[in-house]
Structures are given as C-alpha cells and as structure tokens.
N, C-alpha and C. Protein backbone atom coordinates (compact mmCIF):
# COMPACT_ATOMS: atom_id res chain seq x y z
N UNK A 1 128.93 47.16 121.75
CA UNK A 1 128.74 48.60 121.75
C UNK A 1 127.74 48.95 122.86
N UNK A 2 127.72 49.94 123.52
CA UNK A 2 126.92 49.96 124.96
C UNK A 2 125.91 51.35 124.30
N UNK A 3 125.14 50.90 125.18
CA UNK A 3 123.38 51.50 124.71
C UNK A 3 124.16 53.66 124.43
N UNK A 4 125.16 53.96 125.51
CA UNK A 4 125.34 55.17 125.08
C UNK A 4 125.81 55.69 123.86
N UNK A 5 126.75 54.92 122.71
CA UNK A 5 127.24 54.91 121.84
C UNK A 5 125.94 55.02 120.69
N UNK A 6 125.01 54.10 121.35
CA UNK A 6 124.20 53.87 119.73
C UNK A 6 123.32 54.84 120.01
N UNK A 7 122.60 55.81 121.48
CA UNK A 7 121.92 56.58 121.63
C UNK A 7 122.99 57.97 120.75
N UNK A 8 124.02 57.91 120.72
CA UNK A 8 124.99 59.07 120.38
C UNK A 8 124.85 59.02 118.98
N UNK A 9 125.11 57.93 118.33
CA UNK A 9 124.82 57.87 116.39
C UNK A 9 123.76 57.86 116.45
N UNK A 10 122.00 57.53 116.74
CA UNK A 10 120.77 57.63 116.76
C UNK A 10 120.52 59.33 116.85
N UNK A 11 121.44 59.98 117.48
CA UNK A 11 120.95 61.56 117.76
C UNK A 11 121.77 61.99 116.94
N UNK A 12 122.86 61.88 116.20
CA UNK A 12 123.82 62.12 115.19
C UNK A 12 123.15 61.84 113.69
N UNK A 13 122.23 60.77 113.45
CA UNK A 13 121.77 60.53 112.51
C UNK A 13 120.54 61.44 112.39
N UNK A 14 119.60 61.52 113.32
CA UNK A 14 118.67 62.63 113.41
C UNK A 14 118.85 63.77 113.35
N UNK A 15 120.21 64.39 113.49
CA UNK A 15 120.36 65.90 113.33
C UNK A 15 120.92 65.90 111.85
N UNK A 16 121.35 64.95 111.61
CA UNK A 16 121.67 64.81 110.25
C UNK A 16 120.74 65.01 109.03
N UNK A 17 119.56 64.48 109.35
CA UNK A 17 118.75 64.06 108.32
C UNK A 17 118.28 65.32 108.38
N UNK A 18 117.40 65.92 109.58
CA UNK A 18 117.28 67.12 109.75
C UNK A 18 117.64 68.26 108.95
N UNK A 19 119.40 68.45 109.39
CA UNK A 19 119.85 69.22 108.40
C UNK A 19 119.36 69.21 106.78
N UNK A 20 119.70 67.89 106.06
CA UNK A 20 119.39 67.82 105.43
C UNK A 20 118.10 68.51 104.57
N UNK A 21 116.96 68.22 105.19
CA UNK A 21 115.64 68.18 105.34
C UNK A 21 115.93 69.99 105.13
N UNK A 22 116.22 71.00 106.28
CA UNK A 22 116.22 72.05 106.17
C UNK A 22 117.00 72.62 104.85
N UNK A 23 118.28 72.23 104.73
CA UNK A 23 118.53 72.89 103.43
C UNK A 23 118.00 72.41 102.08
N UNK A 24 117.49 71.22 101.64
CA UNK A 24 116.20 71.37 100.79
C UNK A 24 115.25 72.40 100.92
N UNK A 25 114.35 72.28 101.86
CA UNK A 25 113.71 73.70 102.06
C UNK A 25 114.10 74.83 101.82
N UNK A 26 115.14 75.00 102.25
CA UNK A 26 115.79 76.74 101.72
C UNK A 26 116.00 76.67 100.53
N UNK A 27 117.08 75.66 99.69
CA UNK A 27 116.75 75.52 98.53
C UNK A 27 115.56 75.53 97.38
N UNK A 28 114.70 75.04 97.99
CA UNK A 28 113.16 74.80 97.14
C UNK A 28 112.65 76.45 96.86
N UNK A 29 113.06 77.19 98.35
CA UNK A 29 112.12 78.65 98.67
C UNK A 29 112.92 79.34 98.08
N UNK A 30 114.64 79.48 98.43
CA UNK A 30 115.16 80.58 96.83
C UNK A 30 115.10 80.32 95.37
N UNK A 31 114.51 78.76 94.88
CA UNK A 31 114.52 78.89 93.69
C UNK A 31 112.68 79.74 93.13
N UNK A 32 111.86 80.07 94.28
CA UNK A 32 110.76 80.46 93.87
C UNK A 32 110.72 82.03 94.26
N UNK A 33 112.05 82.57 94.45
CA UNK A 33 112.19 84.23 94.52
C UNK A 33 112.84 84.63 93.76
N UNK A 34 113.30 83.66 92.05
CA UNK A 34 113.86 84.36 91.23
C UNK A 34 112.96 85.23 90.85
N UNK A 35 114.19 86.31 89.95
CA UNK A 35 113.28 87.31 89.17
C UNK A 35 112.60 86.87 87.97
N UNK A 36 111.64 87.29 87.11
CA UNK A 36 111.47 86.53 85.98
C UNK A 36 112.10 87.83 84.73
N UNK A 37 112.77 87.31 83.94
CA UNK A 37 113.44 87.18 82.98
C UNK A 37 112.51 88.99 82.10
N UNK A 38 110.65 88.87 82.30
CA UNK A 38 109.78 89.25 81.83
C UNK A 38 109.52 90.78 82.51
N UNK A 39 110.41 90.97 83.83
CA UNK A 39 109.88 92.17 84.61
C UNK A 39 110.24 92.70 84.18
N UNK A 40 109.56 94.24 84.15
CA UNK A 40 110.01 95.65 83.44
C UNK A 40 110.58 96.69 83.84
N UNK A 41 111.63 95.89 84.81
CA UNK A 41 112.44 97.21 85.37
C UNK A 41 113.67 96.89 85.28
N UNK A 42 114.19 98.41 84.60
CA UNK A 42 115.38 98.68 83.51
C UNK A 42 116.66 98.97 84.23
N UNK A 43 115.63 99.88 85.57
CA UNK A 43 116.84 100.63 86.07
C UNK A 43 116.95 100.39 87.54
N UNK A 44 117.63 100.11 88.13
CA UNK A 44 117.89 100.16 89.77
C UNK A 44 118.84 100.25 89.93
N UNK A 45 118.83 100.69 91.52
CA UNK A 45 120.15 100.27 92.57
C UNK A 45 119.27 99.91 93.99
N UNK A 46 120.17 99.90 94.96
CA UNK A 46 120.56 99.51 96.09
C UNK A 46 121.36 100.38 96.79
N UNK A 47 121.37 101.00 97.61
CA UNK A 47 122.15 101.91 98.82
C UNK A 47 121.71 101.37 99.85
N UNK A 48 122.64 101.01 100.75
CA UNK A 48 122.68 100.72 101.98
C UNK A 48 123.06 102.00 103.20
N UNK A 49 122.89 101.81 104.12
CA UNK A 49 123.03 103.20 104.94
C UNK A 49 123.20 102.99 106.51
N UNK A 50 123.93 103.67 107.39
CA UNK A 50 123.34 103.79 108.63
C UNK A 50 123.17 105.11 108.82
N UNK A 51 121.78 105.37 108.82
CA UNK A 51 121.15 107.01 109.25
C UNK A 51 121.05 107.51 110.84
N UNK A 52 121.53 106.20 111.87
CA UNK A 52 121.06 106.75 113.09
C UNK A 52 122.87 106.17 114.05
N UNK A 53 123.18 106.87 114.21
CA UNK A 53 124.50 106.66 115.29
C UNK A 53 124.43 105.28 115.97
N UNK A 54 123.03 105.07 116.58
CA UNK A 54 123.26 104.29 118.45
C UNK A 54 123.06 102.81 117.60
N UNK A 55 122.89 102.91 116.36
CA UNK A 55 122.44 101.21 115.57
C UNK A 55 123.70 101.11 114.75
N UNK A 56 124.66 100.37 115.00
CA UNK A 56 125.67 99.66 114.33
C UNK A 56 125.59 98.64 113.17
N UNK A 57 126.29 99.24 111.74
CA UNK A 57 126.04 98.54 110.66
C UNK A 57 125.30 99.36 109.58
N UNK A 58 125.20 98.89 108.35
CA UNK A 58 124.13 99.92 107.21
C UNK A 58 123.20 98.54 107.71
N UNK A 59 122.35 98.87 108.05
CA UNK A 59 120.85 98.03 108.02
C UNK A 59 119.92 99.05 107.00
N UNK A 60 119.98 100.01 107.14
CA UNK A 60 119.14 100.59 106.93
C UNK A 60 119.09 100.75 104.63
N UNK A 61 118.51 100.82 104.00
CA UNK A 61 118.44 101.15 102.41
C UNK A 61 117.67 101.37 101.85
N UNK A 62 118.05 101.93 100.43
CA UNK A 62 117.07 102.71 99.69
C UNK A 62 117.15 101.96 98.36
N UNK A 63 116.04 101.19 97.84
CA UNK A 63 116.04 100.29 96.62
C UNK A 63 115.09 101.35 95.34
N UNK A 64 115.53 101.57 94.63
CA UNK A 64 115.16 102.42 93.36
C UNK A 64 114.61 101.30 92.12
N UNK A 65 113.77 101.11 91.85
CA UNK A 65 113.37 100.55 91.10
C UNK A 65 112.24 101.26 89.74
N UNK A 66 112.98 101.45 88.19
CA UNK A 66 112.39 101.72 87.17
C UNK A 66 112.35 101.46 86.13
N UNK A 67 111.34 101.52 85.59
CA UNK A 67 111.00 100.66 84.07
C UNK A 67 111.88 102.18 82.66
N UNK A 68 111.70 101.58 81.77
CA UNK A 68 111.78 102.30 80.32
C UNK A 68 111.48 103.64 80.20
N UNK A 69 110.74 104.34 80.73
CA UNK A 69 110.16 105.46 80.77
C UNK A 69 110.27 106.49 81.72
N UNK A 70 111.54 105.82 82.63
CA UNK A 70 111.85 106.23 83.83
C UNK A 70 110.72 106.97 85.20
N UNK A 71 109.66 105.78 85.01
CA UNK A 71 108.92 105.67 86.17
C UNK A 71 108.99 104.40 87.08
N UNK A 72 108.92 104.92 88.57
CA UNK A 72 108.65 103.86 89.39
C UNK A 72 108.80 104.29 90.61
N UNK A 73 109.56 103.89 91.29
CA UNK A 73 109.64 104.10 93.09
C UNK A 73 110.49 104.12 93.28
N UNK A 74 110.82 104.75 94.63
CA UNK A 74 111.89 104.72 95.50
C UNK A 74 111.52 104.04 96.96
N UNK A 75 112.04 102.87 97.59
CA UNK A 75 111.60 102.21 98.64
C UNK A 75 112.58 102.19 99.65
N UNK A 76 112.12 103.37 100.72
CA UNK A 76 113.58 103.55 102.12
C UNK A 76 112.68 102.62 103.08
N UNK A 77 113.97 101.90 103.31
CA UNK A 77 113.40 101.22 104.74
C UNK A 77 114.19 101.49 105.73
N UNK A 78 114.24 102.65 107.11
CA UNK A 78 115.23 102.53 108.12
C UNK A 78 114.93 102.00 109.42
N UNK A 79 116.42 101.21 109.35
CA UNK A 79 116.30 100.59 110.94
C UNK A 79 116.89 101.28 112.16
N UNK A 80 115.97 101.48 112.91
CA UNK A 80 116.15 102.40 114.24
C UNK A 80 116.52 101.02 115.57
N UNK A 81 116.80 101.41 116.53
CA UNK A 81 116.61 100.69 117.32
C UNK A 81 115.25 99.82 118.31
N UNK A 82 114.85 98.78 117.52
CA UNK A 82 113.90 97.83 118.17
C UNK A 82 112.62 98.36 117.13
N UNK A 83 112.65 99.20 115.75
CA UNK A 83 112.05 100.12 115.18
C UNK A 83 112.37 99.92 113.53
N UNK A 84 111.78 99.61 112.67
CA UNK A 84 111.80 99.66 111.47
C UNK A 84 110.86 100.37 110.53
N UNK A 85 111.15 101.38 109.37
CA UNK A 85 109.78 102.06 109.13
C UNK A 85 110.39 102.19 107.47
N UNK A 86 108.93 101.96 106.31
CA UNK A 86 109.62 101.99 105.45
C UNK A 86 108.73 103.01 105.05
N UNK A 87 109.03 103.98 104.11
CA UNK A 87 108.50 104.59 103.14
C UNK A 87 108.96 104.33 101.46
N UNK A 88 107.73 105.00 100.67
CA UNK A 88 107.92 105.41 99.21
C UNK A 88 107.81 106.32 98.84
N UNK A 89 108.02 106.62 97.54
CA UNK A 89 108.11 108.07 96.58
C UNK A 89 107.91 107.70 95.75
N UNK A 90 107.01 107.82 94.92
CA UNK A 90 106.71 107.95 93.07
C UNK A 90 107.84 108.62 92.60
N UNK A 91 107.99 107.92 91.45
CA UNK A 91 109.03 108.81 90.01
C UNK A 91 108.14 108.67 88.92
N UNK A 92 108.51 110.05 88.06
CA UNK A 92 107.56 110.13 86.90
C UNK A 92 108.13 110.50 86.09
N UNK A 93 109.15 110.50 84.84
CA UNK A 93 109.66 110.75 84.25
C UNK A 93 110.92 111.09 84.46
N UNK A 94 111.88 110.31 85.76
CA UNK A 94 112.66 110.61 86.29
C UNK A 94 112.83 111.24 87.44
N UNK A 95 111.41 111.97 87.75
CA UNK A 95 111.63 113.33 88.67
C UNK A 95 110.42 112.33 89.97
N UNK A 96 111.06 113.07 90.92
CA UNK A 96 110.11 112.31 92.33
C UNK A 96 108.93 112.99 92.46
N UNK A 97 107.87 112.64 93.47
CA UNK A 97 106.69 113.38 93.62
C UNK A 97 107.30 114.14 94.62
N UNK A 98 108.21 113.77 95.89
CA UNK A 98 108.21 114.43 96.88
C UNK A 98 109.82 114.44 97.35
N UNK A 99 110.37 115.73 97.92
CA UNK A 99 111.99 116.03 97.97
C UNK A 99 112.17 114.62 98.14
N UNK A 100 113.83 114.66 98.36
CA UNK A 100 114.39 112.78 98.65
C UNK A 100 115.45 113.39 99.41
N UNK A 101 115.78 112.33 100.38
CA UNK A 101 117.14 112.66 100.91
C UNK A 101 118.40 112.53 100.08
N UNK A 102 119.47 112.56 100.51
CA UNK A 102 120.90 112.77 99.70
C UNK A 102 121.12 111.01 99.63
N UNK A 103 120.79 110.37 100.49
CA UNK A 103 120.79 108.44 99.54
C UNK A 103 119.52 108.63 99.09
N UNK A 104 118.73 108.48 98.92
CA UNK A 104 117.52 108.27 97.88
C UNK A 104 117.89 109.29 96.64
N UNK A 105 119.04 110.37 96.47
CA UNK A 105 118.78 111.25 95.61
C UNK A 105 120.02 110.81 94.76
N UNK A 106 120.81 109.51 95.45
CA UNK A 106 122.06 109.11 94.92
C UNK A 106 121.61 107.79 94.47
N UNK A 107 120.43 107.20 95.38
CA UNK A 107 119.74 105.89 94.77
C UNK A 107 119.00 106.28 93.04
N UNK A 108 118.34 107.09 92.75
CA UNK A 108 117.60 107.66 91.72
C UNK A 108 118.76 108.04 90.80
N UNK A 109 119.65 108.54 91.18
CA UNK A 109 121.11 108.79 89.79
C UNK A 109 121.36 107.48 89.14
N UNK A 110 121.44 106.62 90.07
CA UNK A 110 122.33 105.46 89.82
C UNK A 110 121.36 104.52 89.24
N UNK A 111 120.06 104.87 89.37
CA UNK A 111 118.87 103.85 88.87
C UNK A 111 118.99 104.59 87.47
N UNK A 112 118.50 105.51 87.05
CA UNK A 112 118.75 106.34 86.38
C UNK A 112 120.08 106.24 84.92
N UNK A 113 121.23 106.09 85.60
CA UNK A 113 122.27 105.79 85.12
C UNK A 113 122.21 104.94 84.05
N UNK A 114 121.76 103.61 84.87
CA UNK A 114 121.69 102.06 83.99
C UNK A 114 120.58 102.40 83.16
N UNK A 115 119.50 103.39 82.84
CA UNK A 115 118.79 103.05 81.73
C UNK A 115 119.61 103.54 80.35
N UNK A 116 120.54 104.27 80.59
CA UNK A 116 121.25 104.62 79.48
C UNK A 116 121.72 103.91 78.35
C-alpha cells in the first residue's frame, strides 16, 4: 500500500472520529435545553413572520408565553437586514400593557386559546 493511500484512511479516520466527537456534543447540549415538566406556562404559541420585503423567509417571530392566570409576555424578535431587534410586552390578565401588532395580537389569541 503506498504512503498516499494510508495518508488518505489516516485523514478519513480523523474526520471520522471528529464527526463523531461533534455529534455527541450536540447531543449532550439538546438534552440540557429540555423543558422541565415543572414550568408554569399553560399557554403559548409561536408566529413566525416576514415584516420587511428586502429579507427573504419568516425569520422574523412572536413567542407568547403564559401561565394560569393569563399573565406573561409577548417576545417579538425581527430580523431586518444585517439587523436583529427584539422587544417585550407584559400581559396581565390577558390584556397587554402596550398596543400589539396584528401577529403579536394573533400570537396572544392563540396563547390564550390553549388555556381553555
């Protein structure tokens, strides 16, 4: 077998193990972003969006997250070009502190919804 062959399985075996090596890691890190079983939120959704023309794709969403009593948040994050900006809104008994747009006001129905 000539020295190029075994340099070719020597770099074949190293990207191998590698791999390996990396998807353990990813594995190890999503099993420590489950939810726990114990959190107190009843109600959510998820809306996805594209709010700006020149950015291709929904990057952009609005995550609603509320407990029993129908308090909690509303969390928009939009992606602009080279530009990401997130805001919040309190909920207090269902109702926001401050207007919402028409997805955050469809995110809050639908959070809303599931506590039923």
């Amino acid at each position: 077998m000539s020295w190029f062959w075994l340099g070719l399985v020597f770099v074949n075996a190293v990207w191998l193990v590698s791999l390996t090596v990396f998807v353990i890691l990813i594995a190890r890190r999503k099993q420590k972003i489950t939810i726990p079983d114990n959190l107190p939120v009843f109600g959510w959704s998820l809306i996805r969006f594209n709010p700006f023309s020149e950015v291709g794709g929904h990057h952009s969403f609005v995550l609603t997250l509320l407990d029993m009593h129908k308090n909690g948040v509303v969390l928009t994050g939009l992606h602009g070009r080279g530009l990401t900006r997130f805001y919040t809104k309190s909920v207090s008994g269902g109702f926001p502190d401050q207007p919402l747009s028409d997805e955050e006001t469809k995110g809050l129905k639908e959070a809303l919804q599931k506590l039923k």
